[in-house]
Protein backbone atom coordinates (compact mmCIF):
# COMPACT_ATOMS: atom_id res chain seq x y z
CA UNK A 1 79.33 82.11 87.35
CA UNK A 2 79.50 83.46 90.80
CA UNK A 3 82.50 85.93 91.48
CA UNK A 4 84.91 84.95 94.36
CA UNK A 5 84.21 86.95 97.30
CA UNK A 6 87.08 87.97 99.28
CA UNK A 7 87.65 89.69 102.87
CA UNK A 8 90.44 92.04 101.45
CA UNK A 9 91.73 94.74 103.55
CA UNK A 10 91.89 98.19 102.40
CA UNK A 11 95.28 99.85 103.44
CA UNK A 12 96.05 103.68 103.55
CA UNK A 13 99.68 103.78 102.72
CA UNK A 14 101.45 107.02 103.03
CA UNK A 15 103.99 108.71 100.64
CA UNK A 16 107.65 108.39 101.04
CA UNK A 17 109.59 110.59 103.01
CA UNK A 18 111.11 113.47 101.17
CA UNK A 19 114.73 112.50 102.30
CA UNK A 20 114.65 109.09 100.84
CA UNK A 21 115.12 110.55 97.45
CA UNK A 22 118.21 111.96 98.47
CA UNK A 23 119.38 108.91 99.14
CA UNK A 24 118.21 107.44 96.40
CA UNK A 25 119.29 110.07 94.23
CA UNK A 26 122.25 108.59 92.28
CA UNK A 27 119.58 105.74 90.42
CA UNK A 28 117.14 106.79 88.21
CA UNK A 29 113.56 107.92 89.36
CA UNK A 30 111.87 105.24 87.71
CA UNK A 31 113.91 102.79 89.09
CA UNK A 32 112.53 103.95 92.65
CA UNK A 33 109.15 105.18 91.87
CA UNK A 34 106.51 105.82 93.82
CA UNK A 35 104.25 103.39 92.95
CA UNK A 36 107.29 100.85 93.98
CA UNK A 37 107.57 102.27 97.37
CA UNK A 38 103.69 102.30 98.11
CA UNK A 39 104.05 98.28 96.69
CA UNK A 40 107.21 98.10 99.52
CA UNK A 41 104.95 99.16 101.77
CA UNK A 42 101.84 96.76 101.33
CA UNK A 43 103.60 93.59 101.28
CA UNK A 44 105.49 94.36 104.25
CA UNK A 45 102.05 94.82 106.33
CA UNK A 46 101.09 91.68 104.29
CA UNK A 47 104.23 89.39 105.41
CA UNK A 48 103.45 90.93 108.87
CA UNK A 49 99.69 89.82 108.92
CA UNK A 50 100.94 86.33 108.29
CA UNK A 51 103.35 86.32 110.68
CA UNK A 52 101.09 87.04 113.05
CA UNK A 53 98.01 85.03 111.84
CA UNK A 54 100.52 81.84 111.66
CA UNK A 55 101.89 82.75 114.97
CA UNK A 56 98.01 82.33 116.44
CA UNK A 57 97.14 79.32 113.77
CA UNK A 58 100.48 78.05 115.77
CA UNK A 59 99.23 78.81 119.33
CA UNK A 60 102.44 80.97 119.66
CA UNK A 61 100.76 84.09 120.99
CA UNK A 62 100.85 83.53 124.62
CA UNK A 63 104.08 81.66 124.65
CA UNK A 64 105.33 84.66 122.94
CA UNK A 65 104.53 86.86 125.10
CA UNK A 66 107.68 87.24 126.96
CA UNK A 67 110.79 87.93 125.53
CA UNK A 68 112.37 83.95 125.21
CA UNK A 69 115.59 82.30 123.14
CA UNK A 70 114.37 79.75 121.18
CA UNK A 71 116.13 77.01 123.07
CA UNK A 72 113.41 78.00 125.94
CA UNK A 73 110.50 78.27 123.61
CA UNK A 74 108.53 74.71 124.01
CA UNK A 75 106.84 74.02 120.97
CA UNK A 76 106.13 70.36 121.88
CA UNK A 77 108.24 69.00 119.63
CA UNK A 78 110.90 66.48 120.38
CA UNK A 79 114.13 67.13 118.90
């Protein structure tokens, strides 16, 4: 059996800033670990990437491009 090969990106996260622990200092440290934040981080970039893989799948990219309400925004759709 041949092993799924996947395109998966490798992401350098970086550690939380200092000063969100004194914020979060009232809830236990295991509650806000670490290891939660660094998983916070990667599937924020991860929503983002689809956003923006969607948004090209969508041909959205160059309508996009300028600042527009979605009123203006022709999607070719008749509503």
């Amino acid at each position: 059996m041949n092993a799924l090969s996947l395109d998966a990106h490798q992401f350098e996260t970086e550690r939380s800033d200092p000063r969100l622990a004194q914020w979060l200092q009232q809830f236990p440290p295991a509650v806000f670990s670490e290891r939660l934040y660094q998983s916070i981080e990667l599937l924020e970039r991860y929503s983002i990437e689809q956003a923006v893989d969607l948004s090209r799948q969508l041909n959205l990219v160059d309508p996009l491009g300028e600042w527009r309400s979605v009123d203006t925004l022709d999607l070719g759709t008749s509503g």
